[in-house]
Every structure is written in structure tokens, then in C-alpha cells.
PDB file of N, CA and C in Angstrom:
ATOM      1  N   UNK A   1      81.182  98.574 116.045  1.00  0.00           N
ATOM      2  CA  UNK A   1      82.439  97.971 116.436  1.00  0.00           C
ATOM      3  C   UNK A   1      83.225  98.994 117.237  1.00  0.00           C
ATOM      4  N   UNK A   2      84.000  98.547 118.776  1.00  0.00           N
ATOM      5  CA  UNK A   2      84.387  99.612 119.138  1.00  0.00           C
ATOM      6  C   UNK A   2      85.869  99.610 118.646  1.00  0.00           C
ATOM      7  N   UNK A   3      86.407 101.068 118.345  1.00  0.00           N
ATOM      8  CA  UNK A   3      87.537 101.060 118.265  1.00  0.00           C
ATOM      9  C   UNK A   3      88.901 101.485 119.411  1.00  0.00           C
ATOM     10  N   UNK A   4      90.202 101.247 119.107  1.00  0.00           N
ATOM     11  CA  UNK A   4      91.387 101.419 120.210  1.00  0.00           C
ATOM     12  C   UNK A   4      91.998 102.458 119.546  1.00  0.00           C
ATOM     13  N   UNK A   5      92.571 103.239 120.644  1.00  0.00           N
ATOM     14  CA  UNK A   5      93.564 103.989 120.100  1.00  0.00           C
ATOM     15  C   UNK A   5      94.747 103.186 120.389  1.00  0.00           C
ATOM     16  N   UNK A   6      95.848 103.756 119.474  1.00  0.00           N
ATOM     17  CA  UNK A   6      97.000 103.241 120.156  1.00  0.00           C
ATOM     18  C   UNK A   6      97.973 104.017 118.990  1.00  0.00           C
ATOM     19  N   UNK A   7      99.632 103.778 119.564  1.00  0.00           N
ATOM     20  CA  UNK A   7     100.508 105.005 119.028  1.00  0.00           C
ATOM     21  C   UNK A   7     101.048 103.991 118.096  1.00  0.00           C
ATOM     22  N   UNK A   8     101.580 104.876 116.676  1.00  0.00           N
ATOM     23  CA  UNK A   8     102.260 103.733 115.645  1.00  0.00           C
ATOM     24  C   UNK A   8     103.802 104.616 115.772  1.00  0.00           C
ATOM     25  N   UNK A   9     104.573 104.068 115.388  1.00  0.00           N
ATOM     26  CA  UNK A   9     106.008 104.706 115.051  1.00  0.00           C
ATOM     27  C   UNK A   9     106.490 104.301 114.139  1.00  0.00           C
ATOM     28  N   UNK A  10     106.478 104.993 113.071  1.00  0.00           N
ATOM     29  CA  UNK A  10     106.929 104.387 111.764  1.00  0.00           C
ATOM     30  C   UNK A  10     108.065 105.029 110.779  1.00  0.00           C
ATOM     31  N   UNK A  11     108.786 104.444 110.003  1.00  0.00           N
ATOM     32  CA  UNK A  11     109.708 105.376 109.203  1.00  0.00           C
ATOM     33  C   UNK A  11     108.731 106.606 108.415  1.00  0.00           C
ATOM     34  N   UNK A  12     109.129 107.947 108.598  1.00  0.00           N
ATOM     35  CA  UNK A  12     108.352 108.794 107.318  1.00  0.00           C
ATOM     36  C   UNK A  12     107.887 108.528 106.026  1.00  0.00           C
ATOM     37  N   UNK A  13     109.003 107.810 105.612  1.00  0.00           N
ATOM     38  CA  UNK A  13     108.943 107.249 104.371  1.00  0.00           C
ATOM     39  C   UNK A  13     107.823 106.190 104.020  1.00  0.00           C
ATOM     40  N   UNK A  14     107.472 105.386 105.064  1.00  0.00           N
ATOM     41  CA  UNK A  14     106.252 104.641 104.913  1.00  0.00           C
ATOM     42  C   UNK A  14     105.075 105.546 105.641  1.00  0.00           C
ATOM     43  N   UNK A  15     105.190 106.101 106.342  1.00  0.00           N
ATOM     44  CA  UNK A  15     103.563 106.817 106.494  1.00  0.00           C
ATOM     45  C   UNK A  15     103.569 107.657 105.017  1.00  0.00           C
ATOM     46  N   UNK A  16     104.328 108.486 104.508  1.00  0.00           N
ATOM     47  CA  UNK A  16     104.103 109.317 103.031  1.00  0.00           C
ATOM     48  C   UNK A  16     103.196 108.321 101.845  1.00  0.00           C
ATOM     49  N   UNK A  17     104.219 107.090 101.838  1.00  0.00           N
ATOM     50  CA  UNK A  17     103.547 106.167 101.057  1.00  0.00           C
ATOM     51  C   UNK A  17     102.634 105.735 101.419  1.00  0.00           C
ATOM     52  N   UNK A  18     101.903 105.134 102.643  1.00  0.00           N
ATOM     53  CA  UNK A  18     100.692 104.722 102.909  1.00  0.00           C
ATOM     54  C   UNK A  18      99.635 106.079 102.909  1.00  0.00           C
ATOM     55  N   UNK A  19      99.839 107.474 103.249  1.00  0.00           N
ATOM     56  CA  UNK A  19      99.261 108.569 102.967  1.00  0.00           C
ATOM     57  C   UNK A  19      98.990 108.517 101.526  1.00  0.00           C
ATOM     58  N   UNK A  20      99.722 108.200 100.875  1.00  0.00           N
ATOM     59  CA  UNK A  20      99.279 108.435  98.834  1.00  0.00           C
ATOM     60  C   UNK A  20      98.697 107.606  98.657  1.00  0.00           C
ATOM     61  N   UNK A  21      98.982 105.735  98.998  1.00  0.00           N
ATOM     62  CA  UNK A  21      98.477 105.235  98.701  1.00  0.00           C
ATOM     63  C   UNK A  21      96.798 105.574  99.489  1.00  0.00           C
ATOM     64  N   UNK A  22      96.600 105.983 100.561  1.00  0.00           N
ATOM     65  CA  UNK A  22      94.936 106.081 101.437  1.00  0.00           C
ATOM     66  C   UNK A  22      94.499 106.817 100.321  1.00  0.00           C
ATOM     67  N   UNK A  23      95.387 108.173 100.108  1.00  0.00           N
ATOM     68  CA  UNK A  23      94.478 109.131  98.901  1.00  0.00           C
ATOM     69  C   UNK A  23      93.867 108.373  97.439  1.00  0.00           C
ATOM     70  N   UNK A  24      94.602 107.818  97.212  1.00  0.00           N
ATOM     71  CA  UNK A  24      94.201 107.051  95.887  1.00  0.00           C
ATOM     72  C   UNK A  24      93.205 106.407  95.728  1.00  0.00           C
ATOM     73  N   UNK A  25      92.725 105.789  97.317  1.00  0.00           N
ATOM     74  CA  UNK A  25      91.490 104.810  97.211  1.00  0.00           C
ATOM     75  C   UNK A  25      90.282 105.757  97.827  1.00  0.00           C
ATOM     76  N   UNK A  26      90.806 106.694  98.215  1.00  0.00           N
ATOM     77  CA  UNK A  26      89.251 107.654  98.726  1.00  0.00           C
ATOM     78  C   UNK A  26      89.489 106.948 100.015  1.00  0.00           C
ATOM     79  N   UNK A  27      90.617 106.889 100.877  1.00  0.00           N
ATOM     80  CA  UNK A  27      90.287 105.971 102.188  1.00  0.00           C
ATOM     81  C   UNK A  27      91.023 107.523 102.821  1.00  0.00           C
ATOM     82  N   UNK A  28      91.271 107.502 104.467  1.00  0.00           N
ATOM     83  CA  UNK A  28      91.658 108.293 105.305  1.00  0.00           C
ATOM     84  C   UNK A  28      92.612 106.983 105.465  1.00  0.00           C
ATOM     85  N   UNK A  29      94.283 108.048 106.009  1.00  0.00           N
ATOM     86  CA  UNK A  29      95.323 107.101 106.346  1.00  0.00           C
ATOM     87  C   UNK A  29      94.951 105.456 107.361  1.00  0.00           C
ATOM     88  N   UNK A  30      94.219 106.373 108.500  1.00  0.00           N
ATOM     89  CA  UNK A  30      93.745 105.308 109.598  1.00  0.00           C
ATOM     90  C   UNK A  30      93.321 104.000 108.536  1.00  0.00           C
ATOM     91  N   UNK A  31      91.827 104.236 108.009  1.00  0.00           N
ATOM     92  CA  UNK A  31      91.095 103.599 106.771  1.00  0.00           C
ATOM     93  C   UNK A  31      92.050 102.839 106.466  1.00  0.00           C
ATOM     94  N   UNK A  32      93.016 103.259 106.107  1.00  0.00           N
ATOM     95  CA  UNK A  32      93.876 102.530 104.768  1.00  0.00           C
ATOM     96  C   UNK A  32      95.020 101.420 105.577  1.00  0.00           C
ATOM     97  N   UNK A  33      95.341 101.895 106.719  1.00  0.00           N
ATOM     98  CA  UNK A  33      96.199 101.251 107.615  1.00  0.00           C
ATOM     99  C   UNK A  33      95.224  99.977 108.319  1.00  0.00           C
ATOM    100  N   UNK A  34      94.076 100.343 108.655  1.00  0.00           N
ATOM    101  CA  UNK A  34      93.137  99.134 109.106  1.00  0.00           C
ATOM    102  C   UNK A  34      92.774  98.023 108.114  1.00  0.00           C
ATOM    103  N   UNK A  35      92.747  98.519 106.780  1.00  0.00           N
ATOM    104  CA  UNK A  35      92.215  97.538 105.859  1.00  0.00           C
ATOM    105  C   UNK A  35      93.810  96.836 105.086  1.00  0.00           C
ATOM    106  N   UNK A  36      95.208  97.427 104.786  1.00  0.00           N
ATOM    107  CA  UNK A  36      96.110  96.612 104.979  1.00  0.00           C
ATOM    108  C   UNK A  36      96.548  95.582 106.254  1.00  0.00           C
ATOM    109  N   UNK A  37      95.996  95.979 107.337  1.00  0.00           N
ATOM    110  CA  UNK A  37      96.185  95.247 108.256  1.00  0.00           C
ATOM    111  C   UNK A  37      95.365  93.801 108.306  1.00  0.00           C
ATOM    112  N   UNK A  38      94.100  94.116 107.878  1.00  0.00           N
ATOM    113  CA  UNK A  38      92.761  93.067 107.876  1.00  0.00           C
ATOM    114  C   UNK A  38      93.100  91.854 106.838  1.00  0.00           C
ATOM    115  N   UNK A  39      93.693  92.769 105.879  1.00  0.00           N
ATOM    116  CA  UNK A  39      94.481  91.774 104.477  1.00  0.00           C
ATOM    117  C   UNK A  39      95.306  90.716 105.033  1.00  0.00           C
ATOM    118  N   UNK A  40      96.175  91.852 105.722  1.00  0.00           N
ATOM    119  CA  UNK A  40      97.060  90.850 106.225  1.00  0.00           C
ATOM    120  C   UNK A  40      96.866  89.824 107.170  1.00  0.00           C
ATOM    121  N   UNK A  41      95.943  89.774 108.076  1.00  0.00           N
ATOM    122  CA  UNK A  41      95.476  89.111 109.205  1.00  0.00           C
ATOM    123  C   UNK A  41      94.633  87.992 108.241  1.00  0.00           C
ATOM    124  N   UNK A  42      93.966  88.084 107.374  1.00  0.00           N
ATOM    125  CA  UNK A  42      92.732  87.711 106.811  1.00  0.00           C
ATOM    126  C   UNK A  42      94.060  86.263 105.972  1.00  0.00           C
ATOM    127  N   UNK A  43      94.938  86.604 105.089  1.00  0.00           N
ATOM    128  CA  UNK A  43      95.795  86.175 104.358  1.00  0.00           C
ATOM    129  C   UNK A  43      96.386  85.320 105.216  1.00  0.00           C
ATOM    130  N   UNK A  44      96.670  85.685 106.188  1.00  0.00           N
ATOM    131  CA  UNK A  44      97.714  84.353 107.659  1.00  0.00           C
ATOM    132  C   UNK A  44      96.959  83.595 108.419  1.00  0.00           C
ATOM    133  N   UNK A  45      95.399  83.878 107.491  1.00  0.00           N
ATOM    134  CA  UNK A  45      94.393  82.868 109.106  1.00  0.00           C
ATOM    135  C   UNK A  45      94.394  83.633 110.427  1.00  0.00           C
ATOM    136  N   UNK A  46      94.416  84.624 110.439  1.00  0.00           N
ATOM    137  CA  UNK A  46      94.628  85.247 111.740  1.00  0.00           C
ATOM    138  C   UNK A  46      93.203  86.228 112.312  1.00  0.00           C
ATOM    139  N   UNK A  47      92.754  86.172 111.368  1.00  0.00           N
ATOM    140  CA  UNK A  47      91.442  87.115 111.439  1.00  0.00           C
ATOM    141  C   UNK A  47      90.763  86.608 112.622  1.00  0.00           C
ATOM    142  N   UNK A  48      89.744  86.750 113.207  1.00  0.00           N
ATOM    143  CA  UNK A  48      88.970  86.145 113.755  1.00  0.00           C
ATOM    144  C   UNK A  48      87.718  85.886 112.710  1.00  0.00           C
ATOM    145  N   UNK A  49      86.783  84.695 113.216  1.00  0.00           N
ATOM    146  CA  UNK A  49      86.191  84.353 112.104  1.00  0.00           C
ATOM    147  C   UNK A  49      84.721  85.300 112.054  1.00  0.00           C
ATOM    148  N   UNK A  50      84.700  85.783 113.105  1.00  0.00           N
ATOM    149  CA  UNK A  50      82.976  87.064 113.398  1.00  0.00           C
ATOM    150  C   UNK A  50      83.549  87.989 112.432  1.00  0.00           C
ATOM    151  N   UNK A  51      84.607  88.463 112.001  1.00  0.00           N
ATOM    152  CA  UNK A  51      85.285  89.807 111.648  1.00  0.00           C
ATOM    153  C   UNK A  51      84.834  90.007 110.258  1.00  0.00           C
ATOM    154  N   UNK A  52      84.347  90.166 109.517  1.00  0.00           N
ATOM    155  CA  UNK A  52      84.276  90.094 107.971  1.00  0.00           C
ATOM    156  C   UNK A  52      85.142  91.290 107.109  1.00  0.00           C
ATOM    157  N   UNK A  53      85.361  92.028 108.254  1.00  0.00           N
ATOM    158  CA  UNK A  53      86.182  93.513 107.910  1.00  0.00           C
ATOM    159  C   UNK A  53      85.303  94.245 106.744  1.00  0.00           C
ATOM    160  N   UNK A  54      83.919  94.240 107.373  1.00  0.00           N
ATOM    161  CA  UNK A  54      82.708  95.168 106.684  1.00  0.00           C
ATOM    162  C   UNK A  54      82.252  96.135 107.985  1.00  0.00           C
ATOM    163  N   UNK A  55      82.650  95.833 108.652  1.00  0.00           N
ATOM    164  CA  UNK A  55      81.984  97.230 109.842  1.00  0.00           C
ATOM    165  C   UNK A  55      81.176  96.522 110.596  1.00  0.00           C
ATOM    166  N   UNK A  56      80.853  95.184 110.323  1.00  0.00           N
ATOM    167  CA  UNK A  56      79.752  94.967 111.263  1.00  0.00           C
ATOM    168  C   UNK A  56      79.671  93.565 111.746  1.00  0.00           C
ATOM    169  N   UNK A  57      79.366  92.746 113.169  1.00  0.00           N
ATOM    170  CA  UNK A  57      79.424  92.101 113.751  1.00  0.00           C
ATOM    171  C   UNK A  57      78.186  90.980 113.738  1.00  0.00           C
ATOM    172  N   UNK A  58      78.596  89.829 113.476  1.00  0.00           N
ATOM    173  CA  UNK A  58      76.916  88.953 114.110  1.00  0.00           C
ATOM    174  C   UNK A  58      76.630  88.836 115.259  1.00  0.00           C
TER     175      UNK A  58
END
């Protein structure tokens, strides 16, 4: 899957907390920010339906 860069700007206070929370699950911040995101996309119907948010594509 290819990935994007792109810039986030966020209060400190939520990158600290999403930093503790990544540590907790054994994820890296990025990790942890992609898979709350997938939740969230996945939860609103928004996902696309190829996406399974396992790493890998049909």
C-alpha cells in the first residue's frame, strides 16, 4: 500500500495523549493515528470497501 506524507497541526496536548496512548498498544504515533483514523472512517461508512485496514489490498 503506498503511503502520503502530509503535515498534521495539532494541540500538544493531543499529540502527548495520542503518543501514550501509541505506547500502550506497542503501535508508533503514525501507527496509532492511522488506525484511529480507519476506526473512524470504518464507523461513518467512509472507508472504502478494498481497504480492510490489514495492510493489504485485493
Amino acid at each position: 500500500m503506498a503511503r502520503e506524507l502530509f503535515l498534521l497541526r495539532t494541540d500538544p496536548k493531543i499529540l502527548a495523549a495520542l503518543r501514550r496512548w501509541a505506547e500502550d498498544e506497542l503501535r508508533s504515533t503514525n501507527g496509532q493515528l492511522d488506525f484511529v483514523l480507519r476506526a473512524a472512517l470504518r464507523n461513518a461508512g467512509r472507508l472504502p470497501k478494498q481497504d480492510k485496514g490489514d495492510g493489504k489490498s485485493d
